[in-house]
PDB file of N, CA and C in Angstrom:
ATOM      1  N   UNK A   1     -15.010   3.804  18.726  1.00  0.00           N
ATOM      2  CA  UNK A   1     -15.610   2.536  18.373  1.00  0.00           C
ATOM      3  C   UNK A   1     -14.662   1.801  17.417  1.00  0.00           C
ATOM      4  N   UNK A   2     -14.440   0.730  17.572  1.00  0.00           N
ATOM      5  CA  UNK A   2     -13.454  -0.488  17.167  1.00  0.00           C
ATOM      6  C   UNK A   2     -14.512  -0.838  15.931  1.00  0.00           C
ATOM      7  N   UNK A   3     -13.760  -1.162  14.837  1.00  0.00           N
ATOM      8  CA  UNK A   3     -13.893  -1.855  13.573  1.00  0.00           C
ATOM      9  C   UNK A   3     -13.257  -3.543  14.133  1.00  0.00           C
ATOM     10  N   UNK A   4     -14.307  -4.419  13.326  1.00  0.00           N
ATOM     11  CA  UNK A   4     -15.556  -4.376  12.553  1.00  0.00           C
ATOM     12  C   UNK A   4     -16.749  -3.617  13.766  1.00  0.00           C
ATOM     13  N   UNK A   5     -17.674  -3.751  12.950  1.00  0.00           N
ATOM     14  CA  UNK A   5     -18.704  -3.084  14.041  1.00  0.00           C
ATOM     15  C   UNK A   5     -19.473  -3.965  14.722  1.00  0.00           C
ATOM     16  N   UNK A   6     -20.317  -3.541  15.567  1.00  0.00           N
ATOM     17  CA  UNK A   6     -21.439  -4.338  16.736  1.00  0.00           C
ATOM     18  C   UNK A   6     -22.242  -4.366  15.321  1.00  0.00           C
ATOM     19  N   UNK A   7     -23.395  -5.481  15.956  1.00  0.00           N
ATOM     20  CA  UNK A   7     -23.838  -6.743  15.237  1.00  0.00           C
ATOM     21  C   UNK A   7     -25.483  -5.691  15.158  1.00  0.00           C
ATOM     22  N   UNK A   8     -25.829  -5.052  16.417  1.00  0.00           N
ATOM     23  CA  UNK A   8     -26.934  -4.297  16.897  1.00  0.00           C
ATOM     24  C   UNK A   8     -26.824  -2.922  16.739  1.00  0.00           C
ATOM     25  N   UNK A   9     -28.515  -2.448  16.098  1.00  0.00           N
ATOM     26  CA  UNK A   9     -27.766  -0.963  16.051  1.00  0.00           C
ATOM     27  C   UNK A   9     -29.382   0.035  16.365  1.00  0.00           C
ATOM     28  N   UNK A  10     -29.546   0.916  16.768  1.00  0.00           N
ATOM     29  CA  UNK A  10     -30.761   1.526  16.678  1.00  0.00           C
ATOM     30  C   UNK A  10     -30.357   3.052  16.143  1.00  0.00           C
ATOM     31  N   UNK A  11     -31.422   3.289  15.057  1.00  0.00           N
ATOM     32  CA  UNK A  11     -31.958   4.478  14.580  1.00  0.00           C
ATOM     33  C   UNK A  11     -32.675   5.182  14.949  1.00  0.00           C
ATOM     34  N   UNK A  12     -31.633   6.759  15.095  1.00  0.00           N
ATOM     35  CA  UNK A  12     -32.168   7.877  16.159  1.00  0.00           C
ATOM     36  C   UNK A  12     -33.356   8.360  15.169  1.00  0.00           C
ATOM     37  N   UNK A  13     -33.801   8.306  13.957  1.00  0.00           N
ATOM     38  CA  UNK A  13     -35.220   8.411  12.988  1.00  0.00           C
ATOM     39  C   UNK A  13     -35.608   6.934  12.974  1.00  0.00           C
ATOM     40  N   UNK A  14     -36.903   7.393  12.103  1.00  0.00           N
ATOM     41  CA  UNK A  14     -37.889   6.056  11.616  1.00  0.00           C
ATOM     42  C   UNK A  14     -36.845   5.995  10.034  1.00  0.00           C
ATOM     43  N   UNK A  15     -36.671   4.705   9.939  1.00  0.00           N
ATOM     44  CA  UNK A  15     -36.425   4.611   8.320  1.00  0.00           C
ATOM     45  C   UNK A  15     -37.614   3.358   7.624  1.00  0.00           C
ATOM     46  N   UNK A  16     -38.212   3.917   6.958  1.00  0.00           N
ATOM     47  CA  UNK A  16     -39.456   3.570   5.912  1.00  0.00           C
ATOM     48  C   UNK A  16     -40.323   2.650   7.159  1.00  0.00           C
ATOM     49  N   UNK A  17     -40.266   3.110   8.962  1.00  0.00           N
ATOM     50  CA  UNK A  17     -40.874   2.981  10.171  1.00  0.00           C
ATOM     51  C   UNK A  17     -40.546   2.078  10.499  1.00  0.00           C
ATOM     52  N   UNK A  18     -39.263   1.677  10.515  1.00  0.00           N
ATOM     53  CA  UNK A  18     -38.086   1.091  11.710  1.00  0.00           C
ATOM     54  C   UNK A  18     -37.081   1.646  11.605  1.00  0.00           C
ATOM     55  N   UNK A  19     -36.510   1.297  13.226  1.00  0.00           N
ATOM     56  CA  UNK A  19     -35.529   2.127  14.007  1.00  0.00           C
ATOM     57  C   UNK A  19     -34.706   1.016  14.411  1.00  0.00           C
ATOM     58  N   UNK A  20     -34.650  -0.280  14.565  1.00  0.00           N
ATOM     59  CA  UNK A  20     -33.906  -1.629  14.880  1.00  0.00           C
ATOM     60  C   UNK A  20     -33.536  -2.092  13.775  1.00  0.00           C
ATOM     61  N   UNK A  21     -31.874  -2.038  13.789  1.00  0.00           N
ATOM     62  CA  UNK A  21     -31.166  -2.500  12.848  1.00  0.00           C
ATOM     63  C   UNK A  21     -29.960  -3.941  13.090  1.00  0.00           C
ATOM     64  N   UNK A  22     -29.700  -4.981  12.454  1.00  0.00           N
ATOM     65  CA  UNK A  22     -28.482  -5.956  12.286  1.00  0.00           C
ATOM     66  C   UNK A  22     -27.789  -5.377  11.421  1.00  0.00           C
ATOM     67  N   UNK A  23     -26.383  -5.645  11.894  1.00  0.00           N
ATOM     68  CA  UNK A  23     -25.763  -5.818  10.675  1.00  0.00           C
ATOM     69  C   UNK A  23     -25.037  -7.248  10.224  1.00  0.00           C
ATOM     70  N   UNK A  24     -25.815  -7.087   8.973  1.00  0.00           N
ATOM     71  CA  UNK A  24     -25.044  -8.250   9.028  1.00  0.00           C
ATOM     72  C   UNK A  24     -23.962  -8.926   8.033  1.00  0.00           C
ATOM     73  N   UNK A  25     -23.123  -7.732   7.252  1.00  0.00           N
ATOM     74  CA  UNK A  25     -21.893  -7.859   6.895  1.00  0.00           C
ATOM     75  C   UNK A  25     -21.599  -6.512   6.457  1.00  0.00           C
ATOM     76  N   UNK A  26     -20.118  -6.544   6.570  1.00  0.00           N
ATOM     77  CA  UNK A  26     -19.327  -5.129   6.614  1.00  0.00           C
ATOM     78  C   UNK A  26     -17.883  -5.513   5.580  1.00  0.00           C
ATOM     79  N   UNK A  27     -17.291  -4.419   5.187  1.00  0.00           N
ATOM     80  CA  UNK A  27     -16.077  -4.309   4.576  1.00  0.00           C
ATOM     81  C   UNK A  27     -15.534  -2.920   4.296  1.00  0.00           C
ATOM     82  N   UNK A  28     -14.556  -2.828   3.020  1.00  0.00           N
ATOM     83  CA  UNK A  28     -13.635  -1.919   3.099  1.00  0.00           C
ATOM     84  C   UNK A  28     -13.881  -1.941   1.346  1.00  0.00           C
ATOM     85  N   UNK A  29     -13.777  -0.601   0.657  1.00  0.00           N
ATOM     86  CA  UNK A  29     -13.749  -0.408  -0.724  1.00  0.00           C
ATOM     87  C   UNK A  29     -12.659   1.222  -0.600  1.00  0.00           C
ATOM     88  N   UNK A  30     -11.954   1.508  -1.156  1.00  0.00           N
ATOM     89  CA  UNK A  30     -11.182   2.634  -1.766  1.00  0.00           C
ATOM     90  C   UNK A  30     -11.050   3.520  -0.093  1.00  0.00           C
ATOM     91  N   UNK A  31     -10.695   3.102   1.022  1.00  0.00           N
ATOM     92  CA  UNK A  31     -10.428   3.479   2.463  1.00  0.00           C
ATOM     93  C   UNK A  31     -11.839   4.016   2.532  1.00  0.00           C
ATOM     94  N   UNK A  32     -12.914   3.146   2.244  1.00  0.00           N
ATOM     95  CA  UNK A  32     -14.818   3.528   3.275  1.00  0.00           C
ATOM     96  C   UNK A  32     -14.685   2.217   3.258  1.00  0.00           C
ATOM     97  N   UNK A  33     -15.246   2.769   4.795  1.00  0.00           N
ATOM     98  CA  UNK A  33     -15.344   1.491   5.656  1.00  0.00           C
ATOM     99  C   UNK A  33     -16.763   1.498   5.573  1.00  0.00           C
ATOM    100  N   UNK A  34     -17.928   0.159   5.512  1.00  0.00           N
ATOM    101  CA  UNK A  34     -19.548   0.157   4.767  1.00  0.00           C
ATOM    102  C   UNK A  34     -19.936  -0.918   5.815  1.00  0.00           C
ATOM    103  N   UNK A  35     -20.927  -0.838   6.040  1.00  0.00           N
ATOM    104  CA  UNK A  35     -21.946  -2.006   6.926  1.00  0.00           C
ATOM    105  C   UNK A  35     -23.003  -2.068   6.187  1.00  0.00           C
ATOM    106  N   UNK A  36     -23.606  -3.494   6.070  1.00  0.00           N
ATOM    107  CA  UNK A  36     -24.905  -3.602   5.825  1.00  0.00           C
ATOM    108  C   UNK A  36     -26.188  -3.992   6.487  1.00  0.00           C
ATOM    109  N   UNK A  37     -26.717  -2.842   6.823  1.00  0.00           N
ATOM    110  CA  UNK A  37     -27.868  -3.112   8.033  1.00  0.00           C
ATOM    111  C   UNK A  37     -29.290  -3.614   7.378  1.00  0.00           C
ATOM    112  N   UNK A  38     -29.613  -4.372   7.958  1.00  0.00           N
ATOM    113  CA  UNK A  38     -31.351  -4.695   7.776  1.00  0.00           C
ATOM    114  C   UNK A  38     -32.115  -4.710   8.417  1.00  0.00           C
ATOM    115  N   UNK A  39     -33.114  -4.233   8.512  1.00  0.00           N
ATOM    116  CA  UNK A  39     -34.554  -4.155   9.789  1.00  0.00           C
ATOM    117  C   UNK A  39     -34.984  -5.499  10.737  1.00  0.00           C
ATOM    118  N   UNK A  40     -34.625  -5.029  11.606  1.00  0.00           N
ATOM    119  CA  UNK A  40     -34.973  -6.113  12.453  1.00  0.00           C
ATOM    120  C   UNK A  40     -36.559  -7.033  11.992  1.00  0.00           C
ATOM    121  N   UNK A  41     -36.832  -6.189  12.184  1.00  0.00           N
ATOM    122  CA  UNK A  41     -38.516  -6.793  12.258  1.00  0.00           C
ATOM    123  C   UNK A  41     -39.009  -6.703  10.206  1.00  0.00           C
ATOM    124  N   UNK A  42     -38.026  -6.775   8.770  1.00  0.00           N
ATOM    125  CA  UNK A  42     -38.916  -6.161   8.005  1.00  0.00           C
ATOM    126  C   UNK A  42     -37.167  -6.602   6.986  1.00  0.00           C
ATOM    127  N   UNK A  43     -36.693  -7.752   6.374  1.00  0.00           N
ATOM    128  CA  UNK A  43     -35.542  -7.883   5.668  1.00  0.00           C
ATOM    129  C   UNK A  43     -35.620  -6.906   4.331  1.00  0.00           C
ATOM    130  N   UNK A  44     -36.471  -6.906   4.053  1.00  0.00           N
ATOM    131  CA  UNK A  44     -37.202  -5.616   2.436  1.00  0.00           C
ATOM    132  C   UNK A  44     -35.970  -4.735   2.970  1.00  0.00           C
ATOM    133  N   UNK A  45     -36.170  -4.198   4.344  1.00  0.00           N
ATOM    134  CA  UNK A  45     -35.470  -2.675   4.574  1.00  0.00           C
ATOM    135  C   UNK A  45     -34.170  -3.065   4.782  1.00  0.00           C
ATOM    136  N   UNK A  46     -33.207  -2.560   3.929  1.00  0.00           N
ATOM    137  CA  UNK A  46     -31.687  -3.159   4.133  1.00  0.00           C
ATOM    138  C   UNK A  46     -31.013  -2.149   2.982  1.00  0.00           C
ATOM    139  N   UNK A  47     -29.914  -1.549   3.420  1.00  0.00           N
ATOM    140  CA  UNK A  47     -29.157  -0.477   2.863  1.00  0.00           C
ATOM    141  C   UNK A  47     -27.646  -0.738   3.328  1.00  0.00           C
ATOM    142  N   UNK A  48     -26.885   0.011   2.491  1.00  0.00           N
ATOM    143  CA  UNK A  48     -25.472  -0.015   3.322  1.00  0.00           C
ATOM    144  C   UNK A  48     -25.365   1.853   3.891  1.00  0.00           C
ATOM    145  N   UNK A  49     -24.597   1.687   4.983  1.00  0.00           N
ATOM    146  CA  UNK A  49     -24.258   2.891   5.620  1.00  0.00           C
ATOM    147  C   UNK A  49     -22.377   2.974   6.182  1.00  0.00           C
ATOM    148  N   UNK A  50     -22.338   4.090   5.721  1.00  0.00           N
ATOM    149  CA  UNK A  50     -20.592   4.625   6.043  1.00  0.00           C
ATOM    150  C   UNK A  50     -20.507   4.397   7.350  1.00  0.00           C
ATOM    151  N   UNK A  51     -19.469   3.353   7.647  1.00  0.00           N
ATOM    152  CA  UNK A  51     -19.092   3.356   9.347  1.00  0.00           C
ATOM    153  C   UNK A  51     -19.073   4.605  10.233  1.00  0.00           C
ATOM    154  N   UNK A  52     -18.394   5.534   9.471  1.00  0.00           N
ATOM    155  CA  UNK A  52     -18.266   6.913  10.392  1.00  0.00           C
ATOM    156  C   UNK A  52     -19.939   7.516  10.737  1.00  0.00           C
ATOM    157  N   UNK A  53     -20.574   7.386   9.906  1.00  0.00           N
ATOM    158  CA  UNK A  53     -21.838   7.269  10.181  1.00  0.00           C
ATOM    159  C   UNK A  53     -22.654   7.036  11.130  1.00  0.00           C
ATOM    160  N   UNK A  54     -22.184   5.518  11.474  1.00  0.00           N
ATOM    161  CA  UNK A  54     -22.457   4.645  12.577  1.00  0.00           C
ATOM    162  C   UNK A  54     -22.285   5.444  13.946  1.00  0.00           C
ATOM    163  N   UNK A  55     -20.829   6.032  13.622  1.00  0.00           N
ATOM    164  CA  UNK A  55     -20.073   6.172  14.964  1.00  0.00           C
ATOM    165  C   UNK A  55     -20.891   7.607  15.206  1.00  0.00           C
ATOM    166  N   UNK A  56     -21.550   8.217  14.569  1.00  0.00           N
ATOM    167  CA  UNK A  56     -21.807   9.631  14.875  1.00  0.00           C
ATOM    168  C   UNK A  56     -23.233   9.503  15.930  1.00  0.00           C
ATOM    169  N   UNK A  57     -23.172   9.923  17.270  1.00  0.00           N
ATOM    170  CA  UNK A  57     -24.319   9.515  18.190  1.00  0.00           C
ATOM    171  C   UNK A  57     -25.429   9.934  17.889  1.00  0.00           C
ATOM    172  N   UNK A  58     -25.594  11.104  17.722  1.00  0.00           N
ATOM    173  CA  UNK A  58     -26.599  11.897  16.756  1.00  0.00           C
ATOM    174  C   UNK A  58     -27.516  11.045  16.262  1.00  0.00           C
ATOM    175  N   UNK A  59     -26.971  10.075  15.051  1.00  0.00           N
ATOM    176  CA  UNK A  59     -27.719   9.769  14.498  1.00  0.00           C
ATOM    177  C   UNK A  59     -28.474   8.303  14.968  1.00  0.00           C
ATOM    178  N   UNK A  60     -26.999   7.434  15.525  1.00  0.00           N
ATOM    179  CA  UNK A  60     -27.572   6.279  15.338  1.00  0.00           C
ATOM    180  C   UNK A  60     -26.574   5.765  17.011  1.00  0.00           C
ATOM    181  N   UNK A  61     -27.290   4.846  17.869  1.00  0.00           N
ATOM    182  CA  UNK A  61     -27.402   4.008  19.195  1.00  0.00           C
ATOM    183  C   UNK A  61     -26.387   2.709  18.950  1.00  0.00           C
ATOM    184  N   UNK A  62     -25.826   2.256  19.712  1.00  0.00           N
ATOM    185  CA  UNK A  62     -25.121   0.702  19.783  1.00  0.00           C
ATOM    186  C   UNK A  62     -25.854  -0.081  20.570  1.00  0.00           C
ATOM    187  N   UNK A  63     -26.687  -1.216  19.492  1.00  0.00           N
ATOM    188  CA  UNK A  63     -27.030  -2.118  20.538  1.00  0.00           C
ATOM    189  C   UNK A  63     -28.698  -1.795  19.869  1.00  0.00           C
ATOM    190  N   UNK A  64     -29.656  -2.379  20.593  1.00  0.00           N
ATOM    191  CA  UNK A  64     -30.872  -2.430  20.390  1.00  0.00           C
ATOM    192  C   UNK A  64     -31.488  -1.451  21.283  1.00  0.00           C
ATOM    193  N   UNK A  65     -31.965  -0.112  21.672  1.00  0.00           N
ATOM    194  CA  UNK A  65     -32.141   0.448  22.516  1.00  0.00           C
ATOM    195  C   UNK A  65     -33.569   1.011  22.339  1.00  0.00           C
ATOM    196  N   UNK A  66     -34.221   1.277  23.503  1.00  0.00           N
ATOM    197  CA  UNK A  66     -36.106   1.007  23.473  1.00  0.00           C
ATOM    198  C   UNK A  66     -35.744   3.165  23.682  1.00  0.00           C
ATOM    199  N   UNK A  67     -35.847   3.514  22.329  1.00  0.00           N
ATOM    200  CA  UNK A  67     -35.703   5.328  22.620  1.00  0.00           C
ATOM    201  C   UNK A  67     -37.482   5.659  22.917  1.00  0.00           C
ATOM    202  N   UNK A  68     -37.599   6.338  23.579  1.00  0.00           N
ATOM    203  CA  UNK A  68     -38.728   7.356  23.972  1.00  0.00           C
ATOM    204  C   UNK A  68     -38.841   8.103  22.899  1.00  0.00           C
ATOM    205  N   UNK A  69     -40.388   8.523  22.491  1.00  0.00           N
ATOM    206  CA  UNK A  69     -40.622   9.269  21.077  1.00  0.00           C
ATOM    207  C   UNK A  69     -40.080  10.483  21.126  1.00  0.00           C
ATOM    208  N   UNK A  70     -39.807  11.081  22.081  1.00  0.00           N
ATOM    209  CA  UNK A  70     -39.199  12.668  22.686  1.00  0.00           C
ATOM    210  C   UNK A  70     -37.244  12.414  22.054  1.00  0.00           C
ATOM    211  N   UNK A  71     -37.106  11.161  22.103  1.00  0.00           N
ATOM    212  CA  UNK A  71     -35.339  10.877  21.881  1.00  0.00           C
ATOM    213  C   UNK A  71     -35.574  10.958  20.276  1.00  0.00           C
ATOM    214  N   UNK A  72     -36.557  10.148  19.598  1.00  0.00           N
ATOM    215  CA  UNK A  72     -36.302  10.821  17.984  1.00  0.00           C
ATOM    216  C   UNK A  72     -35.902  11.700  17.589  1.00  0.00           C
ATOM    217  N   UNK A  73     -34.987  12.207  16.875  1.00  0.00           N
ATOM    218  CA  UNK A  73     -34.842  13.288  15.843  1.00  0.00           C
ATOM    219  C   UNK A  73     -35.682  13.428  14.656  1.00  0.00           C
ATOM    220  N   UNK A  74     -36.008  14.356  14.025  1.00  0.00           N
ATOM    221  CA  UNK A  74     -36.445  14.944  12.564  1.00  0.00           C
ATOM    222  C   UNK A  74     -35.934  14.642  11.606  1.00  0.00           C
ATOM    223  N   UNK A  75     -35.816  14.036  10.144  1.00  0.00           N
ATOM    224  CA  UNK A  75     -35.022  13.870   9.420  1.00  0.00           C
ATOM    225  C   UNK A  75     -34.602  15.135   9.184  1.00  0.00           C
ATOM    226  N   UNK A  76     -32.945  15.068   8.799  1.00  0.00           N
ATOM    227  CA  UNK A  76     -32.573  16.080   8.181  1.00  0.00           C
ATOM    228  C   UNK A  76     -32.162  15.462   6.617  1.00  0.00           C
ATOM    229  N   UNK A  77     -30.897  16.349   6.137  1.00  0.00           N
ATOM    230  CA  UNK A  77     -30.589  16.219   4.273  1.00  0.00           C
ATOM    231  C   UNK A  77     -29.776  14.683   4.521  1.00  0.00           C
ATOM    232  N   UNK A  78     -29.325  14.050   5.744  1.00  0.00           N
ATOM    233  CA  UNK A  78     -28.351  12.951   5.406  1.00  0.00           C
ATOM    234  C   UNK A  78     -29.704  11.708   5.399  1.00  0.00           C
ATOM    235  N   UNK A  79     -30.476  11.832   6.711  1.00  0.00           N
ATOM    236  CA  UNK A  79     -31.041  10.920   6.588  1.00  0.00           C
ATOM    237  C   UNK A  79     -32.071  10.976   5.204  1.00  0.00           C
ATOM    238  N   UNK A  80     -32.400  11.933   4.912  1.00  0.00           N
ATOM    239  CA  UNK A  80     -33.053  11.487   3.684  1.00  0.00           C
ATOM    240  C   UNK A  80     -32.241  11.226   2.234  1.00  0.00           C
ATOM    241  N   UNK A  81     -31.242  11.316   2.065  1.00  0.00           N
ATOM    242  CA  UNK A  81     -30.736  10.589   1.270  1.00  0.00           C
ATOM    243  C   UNK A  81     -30.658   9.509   1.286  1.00  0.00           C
ATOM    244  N   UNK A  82     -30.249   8.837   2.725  1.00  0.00           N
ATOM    245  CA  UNK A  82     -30.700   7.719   2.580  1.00  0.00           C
ATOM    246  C   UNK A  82     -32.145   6.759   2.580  1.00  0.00           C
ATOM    247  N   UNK A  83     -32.994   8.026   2.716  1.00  0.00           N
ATOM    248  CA  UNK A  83     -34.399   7.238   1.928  1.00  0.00           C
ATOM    249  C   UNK A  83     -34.716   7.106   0.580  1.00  0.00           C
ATOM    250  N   UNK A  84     -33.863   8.346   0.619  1.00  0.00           N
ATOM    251  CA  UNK A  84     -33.992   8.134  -1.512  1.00  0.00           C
ATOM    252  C   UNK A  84     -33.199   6.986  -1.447  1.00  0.00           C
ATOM    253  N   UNK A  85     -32.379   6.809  -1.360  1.00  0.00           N
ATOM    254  CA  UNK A  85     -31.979   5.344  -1.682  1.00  0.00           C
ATOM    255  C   UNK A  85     -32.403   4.072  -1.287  1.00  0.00           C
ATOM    256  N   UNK A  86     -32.962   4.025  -0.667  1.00  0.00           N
ATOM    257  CA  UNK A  86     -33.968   2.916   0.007  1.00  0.00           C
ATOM    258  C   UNK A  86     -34.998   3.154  -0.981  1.00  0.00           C
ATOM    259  N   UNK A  87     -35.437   4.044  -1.809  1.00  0.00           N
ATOM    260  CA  UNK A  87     -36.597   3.748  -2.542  1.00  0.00           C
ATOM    261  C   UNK A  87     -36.442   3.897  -4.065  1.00  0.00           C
ATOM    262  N   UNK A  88     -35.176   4.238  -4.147  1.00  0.00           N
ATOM    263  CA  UNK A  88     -34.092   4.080  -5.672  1.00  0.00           C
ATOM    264  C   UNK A  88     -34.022   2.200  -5.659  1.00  0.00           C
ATOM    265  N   UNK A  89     -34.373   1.511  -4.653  1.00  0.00           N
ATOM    266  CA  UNK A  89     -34.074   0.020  -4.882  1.00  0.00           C
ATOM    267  C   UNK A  89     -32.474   0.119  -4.139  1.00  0.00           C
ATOM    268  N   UNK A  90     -31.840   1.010  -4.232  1.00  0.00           N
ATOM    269  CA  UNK A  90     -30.502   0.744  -3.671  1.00  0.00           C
ATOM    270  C   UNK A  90     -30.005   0.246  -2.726  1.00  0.00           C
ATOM    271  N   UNK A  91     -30.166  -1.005  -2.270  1.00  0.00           N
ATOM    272  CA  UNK A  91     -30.085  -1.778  -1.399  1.00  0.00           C
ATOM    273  C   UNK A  91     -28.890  -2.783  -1.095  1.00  0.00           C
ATOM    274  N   UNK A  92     -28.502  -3.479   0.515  1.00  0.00           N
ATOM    275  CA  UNK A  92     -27.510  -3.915   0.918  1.00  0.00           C
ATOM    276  C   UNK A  92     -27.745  -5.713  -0.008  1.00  0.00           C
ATOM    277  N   UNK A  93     -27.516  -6.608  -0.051  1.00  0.00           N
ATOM    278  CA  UNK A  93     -27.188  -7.424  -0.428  1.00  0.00           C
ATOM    279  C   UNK A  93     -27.074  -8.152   1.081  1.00  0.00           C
ATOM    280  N   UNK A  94     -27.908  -9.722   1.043  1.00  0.00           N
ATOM    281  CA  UNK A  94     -28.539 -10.279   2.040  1.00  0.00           C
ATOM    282  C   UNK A  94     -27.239 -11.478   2.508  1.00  0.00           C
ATOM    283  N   UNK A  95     -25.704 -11.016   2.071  1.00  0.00           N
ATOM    284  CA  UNK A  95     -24.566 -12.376   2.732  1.00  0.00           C
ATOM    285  C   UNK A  95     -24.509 -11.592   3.498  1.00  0.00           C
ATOM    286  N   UNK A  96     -24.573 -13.001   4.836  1.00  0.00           N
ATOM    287  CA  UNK A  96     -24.290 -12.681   5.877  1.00  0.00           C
ATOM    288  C   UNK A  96     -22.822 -12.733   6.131  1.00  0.00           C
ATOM    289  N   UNK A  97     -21.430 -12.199   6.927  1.00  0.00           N
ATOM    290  CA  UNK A  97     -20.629 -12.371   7.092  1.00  0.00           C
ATOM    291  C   UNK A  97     -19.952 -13.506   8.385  1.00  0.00           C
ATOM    292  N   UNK A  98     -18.938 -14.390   8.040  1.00  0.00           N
ATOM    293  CA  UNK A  98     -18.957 -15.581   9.311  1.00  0.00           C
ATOM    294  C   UNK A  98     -19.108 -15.166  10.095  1.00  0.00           C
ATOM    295  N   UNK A  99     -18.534 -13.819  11.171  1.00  0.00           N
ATOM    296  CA  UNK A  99     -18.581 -13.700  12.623  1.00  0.00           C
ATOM    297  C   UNK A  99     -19.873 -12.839  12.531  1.00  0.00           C
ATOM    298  N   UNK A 100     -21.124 -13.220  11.893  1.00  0.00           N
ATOM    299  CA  UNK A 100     -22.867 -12.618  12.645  1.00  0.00           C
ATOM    300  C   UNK A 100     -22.989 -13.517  13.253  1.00  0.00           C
ATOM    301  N   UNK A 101     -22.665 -14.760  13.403  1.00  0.00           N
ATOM    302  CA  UNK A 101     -23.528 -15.225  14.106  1.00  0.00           C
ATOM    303  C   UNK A 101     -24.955 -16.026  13.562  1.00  0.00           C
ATOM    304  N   UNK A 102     -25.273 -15.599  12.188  1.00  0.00           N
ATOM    305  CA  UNK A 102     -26.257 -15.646  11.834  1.00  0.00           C
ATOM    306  C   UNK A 102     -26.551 -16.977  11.154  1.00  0.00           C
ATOM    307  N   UNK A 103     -25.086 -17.678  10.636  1.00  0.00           N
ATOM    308  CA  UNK A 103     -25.122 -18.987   9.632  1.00  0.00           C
ATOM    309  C   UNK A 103     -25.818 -19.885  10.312  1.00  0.00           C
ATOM    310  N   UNK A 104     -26.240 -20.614   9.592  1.00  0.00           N
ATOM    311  CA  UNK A 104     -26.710 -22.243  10.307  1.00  0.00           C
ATOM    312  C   UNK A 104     -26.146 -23.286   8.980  1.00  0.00           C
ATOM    313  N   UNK A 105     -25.433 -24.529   8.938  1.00  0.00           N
ATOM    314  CA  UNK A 105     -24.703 -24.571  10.257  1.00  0.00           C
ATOM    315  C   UNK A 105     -23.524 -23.072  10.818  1.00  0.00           C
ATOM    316  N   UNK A 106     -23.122 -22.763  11.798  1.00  0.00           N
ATOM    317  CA  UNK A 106     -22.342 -21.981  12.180  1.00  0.00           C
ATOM    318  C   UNK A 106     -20.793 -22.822  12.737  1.00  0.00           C
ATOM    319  N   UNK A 107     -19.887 -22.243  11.826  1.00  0.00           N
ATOM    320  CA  UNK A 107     -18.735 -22.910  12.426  1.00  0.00           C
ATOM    321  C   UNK A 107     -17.531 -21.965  13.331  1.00  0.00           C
ATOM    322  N   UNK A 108     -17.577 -20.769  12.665  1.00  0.00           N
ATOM    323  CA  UNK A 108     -16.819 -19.169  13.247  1.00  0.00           C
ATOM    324  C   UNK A 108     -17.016 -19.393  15.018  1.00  0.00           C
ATOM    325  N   UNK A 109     -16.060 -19.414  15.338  1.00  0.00           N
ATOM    326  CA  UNK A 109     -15.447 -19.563  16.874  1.00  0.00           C
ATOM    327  C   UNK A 109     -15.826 -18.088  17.471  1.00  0.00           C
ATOM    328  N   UNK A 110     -15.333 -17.037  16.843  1.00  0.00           N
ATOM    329  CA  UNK A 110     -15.197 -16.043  17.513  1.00  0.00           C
ATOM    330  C   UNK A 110     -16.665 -14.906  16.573  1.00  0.00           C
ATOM    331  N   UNK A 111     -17.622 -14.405  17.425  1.00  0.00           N
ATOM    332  CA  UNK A 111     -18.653 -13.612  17.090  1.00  0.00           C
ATOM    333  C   UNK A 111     -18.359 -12.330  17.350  1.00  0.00           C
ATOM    334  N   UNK A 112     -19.284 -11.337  16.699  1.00  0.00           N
ATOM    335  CA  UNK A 112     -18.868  -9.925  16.491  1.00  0.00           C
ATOM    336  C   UNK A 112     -20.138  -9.602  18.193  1.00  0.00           C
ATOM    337  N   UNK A 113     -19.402  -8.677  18.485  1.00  0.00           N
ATOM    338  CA  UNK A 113     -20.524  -8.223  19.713  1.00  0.00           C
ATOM    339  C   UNK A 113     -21.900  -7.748  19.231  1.00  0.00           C
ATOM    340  N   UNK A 114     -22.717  -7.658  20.059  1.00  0.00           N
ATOM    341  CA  UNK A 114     -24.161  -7.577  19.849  1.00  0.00           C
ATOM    342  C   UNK A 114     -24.552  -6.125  20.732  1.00  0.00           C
TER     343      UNK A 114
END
């Protein structure tokens, strides 16, 4: 998977009971590469997550994908860290980046895939 990342993302768990994620800005700090996802349906829910993360199938889908309750996984020790942090307040920060797609007005020519 190519950096920056897709725009769409689904969660192989429930996080605080969503699984549909945007992202909608990403960068680079000390070589980690970070996305910031927010709940489709629920902006409250918004965290940042390690790209490599992303890329691991296990956990998490490209794209918006309708999983069958049988395709869930169980949380294990990663995903719940990141609930403690979702309920530490530790949360992504709501700029959107030019290529989401998301600005209005929108001037960015070229969009990140979906």
């Amino acid at each position: 998977m190519n950096w920056p990342p897709k725009l769409s993302w689904t969660s192989k768990f429930y996080l605080k009971g969503f699984c549909h994620y945007v992202a909608i800005n990403y960068g680079i700090y000390n070589n980690l590469y970070w996305v910031n996802l927010v709940s489709v349906l629920d902006s409250r829910i918004r965290f940042i997550v390690d790209f490599e993360d992303l890329k691991e199938s296990t956990h998490w889908a490209c794209g918006w994908v309708d999983l069958k309750p049988e395709e869930f996984i169980g949380l294990n020790q990663d995903q719940n860290y990141i609930l403690a942090q979702l309920s530490e307040g530790n949360q992504a920060c709501l700029h959107l980046s030019e290529d989401s797609g998301l600005l209005i007005p929108y001037k960015n020519i070229e969009l990140r895939q979906w």
